[in-house]
PDB file of N, CA and C in Angstrom:
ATOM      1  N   UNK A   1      91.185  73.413  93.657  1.00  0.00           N
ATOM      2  CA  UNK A   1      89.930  73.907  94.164  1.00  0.00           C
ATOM      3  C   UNK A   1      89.764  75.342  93.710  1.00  0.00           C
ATOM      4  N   UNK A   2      88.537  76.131  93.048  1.00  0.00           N
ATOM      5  CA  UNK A   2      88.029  77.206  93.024  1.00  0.00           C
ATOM      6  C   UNK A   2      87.799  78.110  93.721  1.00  0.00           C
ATOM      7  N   UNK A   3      87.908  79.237  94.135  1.00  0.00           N
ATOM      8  CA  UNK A   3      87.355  79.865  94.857  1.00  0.00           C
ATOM      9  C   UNK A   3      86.100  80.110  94.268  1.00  0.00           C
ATOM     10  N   UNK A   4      85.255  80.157  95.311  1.00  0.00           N
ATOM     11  CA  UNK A   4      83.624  80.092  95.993  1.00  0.00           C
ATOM     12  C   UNK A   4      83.341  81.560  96.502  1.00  0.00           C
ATOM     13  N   UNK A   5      82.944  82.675  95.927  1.00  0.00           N
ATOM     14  CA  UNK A   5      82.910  83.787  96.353  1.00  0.00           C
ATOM     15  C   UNK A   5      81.047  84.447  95.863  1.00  0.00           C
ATOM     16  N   UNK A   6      80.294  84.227  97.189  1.00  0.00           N
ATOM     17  CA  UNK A   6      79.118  84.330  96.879  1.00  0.00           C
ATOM     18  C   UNK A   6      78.842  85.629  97.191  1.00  0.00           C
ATOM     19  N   UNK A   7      78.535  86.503  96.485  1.00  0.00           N
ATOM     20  CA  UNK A   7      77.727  87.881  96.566  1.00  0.00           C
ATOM     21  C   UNK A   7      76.533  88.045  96.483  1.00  0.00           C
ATOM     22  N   UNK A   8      75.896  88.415  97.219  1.00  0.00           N
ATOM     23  CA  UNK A   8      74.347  88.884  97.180  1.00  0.00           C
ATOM     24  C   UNK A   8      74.404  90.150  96.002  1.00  0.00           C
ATOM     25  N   UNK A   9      72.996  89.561  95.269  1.00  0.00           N
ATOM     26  CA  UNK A   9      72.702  90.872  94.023  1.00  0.00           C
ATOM     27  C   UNK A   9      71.782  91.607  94.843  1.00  0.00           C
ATOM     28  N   UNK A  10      72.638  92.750  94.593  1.00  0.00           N
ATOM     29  CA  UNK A  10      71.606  94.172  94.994  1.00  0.00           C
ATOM     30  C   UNK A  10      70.945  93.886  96.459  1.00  0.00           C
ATOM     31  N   UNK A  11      72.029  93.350  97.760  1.00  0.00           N
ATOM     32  CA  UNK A  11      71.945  93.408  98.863  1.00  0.00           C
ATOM     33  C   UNK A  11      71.226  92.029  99.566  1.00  0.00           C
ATOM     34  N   UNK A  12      70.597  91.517  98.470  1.00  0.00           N
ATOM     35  CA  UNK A  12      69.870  90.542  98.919  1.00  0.00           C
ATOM     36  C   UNK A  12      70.141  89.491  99.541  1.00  0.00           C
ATOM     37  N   UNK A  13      70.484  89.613 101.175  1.00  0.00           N
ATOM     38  CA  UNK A  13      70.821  88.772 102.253  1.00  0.00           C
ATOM     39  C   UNK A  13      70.268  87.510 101.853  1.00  0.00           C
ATOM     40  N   UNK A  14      68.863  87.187 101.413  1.00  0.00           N
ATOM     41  CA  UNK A  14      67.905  86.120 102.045  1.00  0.00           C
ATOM     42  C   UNK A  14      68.668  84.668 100.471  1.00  0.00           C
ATOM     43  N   UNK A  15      69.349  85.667  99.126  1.00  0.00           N
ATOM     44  CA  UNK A  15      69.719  85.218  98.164  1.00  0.00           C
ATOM     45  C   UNK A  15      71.396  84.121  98.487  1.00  0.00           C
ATOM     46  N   UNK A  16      71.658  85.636  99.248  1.00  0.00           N
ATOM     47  CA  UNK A  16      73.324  85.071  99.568  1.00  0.00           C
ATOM     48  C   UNK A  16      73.136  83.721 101.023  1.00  0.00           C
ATOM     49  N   UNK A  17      72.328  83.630 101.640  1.00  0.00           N
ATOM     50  CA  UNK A  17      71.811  82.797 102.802  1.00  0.00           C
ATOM     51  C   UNK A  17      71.794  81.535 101.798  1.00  0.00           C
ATOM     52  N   UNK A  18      71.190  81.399 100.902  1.00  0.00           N
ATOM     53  CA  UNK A  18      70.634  80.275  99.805  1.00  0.00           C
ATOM     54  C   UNK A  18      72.025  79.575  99.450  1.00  0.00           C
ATOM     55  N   UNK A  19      72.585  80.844  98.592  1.00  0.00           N
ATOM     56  CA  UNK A  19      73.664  80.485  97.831  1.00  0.00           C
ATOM     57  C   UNK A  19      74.336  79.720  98.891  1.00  0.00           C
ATOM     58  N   UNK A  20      74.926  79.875 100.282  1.00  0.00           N
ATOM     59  CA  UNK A  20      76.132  79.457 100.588  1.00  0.00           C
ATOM     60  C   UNK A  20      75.128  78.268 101.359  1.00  0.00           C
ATOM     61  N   UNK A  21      74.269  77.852 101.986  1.00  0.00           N
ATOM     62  CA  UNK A  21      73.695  77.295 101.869  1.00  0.00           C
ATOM     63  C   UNK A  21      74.023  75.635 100.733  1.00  0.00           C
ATOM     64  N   UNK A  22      73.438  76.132  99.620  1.00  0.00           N
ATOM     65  CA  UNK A  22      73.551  75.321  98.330  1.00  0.00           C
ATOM     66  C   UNK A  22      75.593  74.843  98.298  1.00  0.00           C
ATOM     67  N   UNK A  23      75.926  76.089  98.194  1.00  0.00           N
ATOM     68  CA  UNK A  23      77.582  75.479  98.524  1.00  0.00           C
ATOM     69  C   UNK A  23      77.442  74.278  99.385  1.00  0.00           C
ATOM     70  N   UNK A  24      77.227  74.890 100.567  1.00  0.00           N
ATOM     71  CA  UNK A  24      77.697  73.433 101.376  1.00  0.00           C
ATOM     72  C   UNK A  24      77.086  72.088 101.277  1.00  0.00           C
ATOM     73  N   UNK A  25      76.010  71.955 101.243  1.00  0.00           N
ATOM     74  CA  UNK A  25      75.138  70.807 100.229  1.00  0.00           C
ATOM     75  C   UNK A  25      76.118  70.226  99.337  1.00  0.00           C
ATOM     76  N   UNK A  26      76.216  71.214  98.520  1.00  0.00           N
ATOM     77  CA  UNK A  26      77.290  70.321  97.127  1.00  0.00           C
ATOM     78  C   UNK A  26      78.271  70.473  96.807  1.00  0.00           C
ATOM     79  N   UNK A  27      78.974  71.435  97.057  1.00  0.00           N
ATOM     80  CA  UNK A  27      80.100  71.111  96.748  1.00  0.00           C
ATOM     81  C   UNK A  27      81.093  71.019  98.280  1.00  0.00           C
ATOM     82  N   UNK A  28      80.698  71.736  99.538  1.00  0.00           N
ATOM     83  CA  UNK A  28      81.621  71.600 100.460  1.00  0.00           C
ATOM     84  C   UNK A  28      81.744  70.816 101.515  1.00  0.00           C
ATOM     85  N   UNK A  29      80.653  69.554 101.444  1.00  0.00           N
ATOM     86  CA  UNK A  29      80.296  68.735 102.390  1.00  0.00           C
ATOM     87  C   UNK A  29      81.660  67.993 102.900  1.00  0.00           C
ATOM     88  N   UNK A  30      81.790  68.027 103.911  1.00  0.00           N
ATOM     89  CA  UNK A  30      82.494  67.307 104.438  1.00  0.00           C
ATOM     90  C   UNK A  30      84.156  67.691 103.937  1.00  0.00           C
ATOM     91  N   UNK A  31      84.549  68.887 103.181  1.00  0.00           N
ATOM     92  CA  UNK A  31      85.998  69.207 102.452  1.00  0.00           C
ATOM     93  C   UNK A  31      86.441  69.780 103.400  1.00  0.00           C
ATOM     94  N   UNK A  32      87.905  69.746 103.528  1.00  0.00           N
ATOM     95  CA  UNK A  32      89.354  70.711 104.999  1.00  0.00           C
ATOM     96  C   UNK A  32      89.414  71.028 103.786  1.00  0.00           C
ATOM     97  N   UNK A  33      89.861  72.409 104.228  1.00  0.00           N
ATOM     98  CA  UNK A  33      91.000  73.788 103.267  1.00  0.00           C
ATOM     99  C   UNK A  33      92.000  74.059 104.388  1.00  0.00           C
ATOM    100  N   UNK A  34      92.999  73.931 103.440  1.00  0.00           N
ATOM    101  CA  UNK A  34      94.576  73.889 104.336  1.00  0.00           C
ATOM    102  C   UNK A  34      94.550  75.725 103.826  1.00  0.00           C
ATOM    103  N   UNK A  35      94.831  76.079 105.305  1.00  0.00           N
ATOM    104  CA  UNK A  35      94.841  78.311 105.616  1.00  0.00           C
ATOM    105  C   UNK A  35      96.217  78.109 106.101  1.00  0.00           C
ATOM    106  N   UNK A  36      96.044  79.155 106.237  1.00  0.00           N
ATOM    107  CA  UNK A  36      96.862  80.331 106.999  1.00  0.00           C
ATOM    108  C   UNK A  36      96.427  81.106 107.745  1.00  0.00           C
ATOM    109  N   UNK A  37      96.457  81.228 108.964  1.00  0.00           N
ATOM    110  CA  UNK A  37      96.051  81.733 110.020  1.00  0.00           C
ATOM    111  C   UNK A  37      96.872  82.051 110.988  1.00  0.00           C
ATOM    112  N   UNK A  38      97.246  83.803 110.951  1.00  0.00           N
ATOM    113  CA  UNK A  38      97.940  84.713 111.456  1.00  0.00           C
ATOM    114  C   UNK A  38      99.582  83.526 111.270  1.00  0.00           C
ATOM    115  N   UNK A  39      99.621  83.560 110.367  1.00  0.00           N
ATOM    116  CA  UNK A  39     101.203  82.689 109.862  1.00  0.00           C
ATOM    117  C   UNK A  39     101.086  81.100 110.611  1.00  0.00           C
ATOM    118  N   UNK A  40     100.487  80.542 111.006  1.00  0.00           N
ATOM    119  CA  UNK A  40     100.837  79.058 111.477  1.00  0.00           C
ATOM    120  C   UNK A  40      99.112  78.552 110.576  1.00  0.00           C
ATOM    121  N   UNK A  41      99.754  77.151 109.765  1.00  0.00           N
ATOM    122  CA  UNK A  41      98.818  76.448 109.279  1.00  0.00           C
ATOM    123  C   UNK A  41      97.380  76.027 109.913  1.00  0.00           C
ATOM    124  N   UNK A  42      96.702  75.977 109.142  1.00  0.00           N
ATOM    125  CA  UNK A  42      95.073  75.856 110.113  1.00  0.00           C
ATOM    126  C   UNK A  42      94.541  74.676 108.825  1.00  0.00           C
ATOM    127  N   UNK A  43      93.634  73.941 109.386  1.00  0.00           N
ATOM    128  CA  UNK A  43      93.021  73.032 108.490  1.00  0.00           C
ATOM    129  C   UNK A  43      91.156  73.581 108.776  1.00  0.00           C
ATOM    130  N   UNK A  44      90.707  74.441 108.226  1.00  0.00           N
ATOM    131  CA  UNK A  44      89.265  74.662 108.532  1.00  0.00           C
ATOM    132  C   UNK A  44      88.610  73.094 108.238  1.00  0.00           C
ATOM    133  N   UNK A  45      87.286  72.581 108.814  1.00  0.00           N
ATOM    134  CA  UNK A  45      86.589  71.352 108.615  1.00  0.00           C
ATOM    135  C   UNK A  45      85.836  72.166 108.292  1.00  0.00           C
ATOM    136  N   UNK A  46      84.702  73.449 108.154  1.00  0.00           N
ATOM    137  CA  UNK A  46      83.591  74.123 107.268  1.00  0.00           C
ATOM    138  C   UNK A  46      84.250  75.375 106.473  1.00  0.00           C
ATOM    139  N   UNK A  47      84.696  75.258 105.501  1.00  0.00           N
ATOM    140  CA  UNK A  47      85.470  76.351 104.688  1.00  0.00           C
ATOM    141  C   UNK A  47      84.083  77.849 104.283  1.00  0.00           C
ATOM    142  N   UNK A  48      82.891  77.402 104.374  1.00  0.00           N
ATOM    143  CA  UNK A  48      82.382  78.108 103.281  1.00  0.00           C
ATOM    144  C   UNK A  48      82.631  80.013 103.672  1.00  0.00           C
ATOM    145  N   UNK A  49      82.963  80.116 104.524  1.00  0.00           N
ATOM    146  CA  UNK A  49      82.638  81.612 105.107  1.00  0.00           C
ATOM    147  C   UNK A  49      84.012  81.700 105.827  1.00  0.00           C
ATOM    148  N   UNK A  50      84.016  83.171 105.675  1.00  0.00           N
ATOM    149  CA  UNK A  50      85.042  84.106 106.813  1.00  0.00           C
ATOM    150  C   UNK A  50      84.637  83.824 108.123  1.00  0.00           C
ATOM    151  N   UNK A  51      82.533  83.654 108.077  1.00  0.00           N
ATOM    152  CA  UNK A  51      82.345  83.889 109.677  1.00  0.00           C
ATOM    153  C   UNK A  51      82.435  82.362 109.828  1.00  0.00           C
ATOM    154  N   UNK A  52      82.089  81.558 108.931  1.00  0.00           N
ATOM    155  CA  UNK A  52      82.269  80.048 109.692  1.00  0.00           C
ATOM    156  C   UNK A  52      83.272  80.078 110.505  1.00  0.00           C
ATOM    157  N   UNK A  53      84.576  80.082 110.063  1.00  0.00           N
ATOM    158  CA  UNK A  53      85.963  80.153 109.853  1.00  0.00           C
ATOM    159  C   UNK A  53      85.928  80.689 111.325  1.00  0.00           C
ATOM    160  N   UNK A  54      85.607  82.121 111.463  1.00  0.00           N
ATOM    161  CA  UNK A  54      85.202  82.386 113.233  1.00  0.00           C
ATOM    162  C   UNK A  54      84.762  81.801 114.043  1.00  0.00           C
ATOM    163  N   UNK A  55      83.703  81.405 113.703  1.00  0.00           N
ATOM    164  CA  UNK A  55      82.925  80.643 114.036  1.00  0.00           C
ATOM    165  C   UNK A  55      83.616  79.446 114.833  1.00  0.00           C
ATOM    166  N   UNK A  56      84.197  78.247 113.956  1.00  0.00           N
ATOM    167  CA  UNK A  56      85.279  77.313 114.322  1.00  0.00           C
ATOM    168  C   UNK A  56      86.209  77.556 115.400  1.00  0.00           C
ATOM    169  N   UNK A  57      86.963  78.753 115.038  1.00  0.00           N
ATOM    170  CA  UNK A  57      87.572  78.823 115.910  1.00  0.00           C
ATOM    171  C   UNK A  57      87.324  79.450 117.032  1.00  0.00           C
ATOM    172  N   UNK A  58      86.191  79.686 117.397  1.00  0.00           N
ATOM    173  CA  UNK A  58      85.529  80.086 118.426  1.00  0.00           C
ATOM    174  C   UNK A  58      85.718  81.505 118.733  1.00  0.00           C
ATOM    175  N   UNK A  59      85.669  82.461 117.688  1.00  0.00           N
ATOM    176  CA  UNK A  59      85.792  83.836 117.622  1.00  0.00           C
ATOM    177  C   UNK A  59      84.669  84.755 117.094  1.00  0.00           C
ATOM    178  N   UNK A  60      83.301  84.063 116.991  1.00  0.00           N
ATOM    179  CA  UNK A  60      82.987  84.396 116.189  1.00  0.00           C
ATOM    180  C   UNK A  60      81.775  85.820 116.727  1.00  0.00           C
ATOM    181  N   UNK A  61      81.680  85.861 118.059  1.00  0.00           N
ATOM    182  CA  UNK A  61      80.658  86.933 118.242  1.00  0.00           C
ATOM    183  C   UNK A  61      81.785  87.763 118.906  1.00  0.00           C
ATOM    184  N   UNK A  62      83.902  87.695 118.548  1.00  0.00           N
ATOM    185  CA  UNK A  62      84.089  88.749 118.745  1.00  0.00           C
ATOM    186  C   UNK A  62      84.802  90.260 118.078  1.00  0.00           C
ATOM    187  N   UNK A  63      84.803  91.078 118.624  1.00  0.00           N
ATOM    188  CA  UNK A  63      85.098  92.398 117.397  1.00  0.00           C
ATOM    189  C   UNK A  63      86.413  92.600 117.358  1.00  0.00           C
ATOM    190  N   UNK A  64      86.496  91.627 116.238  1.00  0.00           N
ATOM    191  CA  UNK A  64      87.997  91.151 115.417  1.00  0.00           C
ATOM    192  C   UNK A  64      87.870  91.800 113.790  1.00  0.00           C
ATOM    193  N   UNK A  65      89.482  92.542 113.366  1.00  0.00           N
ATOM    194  CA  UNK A  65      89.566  93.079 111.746  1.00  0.00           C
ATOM    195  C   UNK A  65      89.660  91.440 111.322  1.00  0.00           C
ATOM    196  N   UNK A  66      89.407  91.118 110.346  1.00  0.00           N
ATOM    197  CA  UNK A  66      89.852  89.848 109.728  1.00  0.00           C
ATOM    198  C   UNK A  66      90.547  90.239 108.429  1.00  0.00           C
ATOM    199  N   UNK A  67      91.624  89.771 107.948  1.00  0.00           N
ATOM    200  CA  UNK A  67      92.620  90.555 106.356  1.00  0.00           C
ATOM    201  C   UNK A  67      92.944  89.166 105.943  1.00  0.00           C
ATOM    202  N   UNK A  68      92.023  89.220 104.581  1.00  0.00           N
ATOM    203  CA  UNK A  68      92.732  87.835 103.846  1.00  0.00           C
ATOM    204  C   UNK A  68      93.063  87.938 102.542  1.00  0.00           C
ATOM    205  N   UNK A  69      94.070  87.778 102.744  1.00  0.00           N
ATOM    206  CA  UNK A  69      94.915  87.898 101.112  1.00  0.00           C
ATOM    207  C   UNK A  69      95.130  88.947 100.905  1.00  0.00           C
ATOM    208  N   UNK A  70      95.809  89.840 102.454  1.00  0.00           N
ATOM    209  CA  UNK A  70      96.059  91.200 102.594  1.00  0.00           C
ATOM    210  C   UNK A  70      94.999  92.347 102.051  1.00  0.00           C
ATOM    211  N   UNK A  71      93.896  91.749 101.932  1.00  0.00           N
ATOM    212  CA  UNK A  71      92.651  92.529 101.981  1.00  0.00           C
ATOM    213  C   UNK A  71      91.690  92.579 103.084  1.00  0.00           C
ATOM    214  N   UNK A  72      91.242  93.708 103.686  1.00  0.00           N
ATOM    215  CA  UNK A  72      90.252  93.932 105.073  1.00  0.00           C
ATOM    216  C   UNK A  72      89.245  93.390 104.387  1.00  0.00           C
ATOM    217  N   UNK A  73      88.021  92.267 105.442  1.00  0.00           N
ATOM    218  CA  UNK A  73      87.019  92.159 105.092  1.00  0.00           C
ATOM    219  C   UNK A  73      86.068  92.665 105.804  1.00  0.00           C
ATOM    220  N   UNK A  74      85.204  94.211 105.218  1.00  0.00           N
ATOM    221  CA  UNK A  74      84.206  93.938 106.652  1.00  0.00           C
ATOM    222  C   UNK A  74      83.510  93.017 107.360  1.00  0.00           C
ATOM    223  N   UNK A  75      83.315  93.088 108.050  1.00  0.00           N
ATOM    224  CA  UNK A  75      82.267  92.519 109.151  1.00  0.00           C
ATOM    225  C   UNK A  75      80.981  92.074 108.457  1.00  0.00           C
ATOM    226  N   UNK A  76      80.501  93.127 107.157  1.00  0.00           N
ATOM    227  CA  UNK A  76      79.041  92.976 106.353  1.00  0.00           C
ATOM    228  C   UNK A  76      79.761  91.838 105.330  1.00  0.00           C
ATOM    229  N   UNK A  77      80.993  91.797 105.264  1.00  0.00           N
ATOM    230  CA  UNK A  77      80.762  90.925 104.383  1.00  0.00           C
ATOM    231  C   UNK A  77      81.642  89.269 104.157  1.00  0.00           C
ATOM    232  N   UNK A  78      81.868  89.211 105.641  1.00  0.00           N
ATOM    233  CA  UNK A  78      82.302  88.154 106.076  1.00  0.00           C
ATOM    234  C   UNK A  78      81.257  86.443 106.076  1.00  0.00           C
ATOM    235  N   UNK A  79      80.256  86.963 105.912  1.00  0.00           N
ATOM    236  CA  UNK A  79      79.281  85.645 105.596  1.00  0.00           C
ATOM    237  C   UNK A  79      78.740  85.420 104.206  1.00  0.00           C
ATOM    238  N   UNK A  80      79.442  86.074 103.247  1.00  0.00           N
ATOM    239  CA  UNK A  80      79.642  85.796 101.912  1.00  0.00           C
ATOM    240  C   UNK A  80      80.629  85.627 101.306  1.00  0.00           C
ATOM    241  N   UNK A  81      82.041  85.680 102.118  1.00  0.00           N
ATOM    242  CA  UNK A  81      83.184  86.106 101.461  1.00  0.00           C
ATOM    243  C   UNK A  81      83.739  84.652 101.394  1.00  0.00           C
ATOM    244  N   UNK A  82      84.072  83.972 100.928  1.00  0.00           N
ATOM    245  CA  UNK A  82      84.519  82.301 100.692  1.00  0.00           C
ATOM    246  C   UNK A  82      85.802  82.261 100.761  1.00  0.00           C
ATOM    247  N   UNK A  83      86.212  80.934 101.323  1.00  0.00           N
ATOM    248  CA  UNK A  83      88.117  81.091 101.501  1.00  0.00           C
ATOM    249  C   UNK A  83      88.149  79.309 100.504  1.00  0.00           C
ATOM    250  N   UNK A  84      89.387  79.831 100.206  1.00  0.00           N
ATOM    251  CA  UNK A  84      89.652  78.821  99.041  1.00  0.00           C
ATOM    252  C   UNK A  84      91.220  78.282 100.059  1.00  0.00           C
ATOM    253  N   UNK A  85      91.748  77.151  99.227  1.00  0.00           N
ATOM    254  CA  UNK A  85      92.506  76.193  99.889  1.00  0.00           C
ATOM    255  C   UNK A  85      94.044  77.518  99.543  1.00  0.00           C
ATOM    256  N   UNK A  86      94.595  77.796 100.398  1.00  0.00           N
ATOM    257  CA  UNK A  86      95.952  78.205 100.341  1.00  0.00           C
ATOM    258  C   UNK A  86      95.855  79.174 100.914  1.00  0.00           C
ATOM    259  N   UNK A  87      94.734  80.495 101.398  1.00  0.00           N
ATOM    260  CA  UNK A  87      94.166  81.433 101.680  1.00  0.00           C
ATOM    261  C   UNK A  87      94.951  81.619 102.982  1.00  0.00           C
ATOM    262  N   UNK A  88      95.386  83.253 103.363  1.00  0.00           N
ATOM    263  CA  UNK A  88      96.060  83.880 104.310  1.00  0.00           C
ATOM    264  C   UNK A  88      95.364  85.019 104.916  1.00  0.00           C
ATOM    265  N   UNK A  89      95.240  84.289 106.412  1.00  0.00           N
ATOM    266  CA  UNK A  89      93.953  84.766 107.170  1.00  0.00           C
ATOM    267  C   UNK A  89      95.015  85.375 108.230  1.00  0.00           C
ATOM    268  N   UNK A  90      94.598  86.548 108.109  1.00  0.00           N
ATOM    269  CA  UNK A  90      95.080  87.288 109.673  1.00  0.00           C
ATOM    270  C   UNK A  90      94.306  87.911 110.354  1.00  0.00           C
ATOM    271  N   UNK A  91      94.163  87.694 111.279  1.00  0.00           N
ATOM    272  CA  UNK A  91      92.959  88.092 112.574  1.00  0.00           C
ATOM    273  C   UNK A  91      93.627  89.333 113.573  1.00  0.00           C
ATOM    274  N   UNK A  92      93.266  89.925 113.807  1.00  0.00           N
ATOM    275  CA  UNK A  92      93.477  91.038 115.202  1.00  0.00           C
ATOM    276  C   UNK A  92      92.483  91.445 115.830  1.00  0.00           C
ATOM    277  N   UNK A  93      92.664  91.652 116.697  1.00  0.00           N
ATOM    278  CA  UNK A  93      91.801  92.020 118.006  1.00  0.00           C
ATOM    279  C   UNK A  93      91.837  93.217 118.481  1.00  0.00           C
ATOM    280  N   UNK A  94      90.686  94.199 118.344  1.00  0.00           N
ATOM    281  CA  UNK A  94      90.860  95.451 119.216  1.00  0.00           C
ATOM    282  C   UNK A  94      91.148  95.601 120.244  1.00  0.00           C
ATOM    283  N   UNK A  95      92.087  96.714 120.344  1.00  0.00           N
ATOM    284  CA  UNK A  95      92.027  96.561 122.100  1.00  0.00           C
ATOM    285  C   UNK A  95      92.163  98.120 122.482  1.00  0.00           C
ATOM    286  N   UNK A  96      91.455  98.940 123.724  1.00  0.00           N
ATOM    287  CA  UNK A  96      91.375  99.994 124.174  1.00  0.00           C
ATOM    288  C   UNK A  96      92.248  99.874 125.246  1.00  0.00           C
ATOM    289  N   UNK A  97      92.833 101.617 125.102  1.00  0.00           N
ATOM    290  CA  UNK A  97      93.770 101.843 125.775  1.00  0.00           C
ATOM    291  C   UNK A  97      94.219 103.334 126.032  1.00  0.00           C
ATOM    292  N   UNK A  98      94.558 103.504 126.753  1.00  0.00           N
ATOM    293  CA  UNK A  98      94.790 105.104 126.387  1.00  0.00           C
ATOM    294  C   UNK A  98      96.679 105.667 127.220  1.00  0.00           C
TER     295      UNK A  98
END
């Protein structure tokens, strides 16, 4: 499998909405990607996004770093950023404290 890494040109949300969109239509209907998630195996059922991926696992409206493939993804760019089959997802959670 390829990685699927959709970028909006020159910011254009309404482009990158399309694109991943069109992904799942054709090429990701119905595909599991075997992750990694914070070290124990995960089988995503909607691969196309970082935020799906939240999403799924029911994290997704909270204010979590996400690092995949030991790279930070922001937050802006977690609904374009595509995870491919083998991909190493580590999640953390803020937490305040003093």
């Amino acid at each position: 499998m390829n990685l699927i890494r959709v970028m909006p040109a020159q910011g254009s949300q309404r482009d990158a909405r399309l694109a991943i969109a069109l992904a799942r239509f054709f090429y990701l209907k119905e595909l599991q990607v075997k992750l990694t998630v914070n070290g124990e195996a995960y089988e995503a059922k909607e691969p196309v996004s970082v935020t799906a991926l939240l999403e799924e696992m029911g994290i997704g409206g909270r204010a979590v770093v996400v690092v995949l493939n030991d790279e930070v993804i922001p937050a802006s760019s977690r609904s374009t950023c595509g995870l491919r089959e083998g991909d190493c997802v580590d999640l953390f959670r803020l937490v305040g404290g003093g």
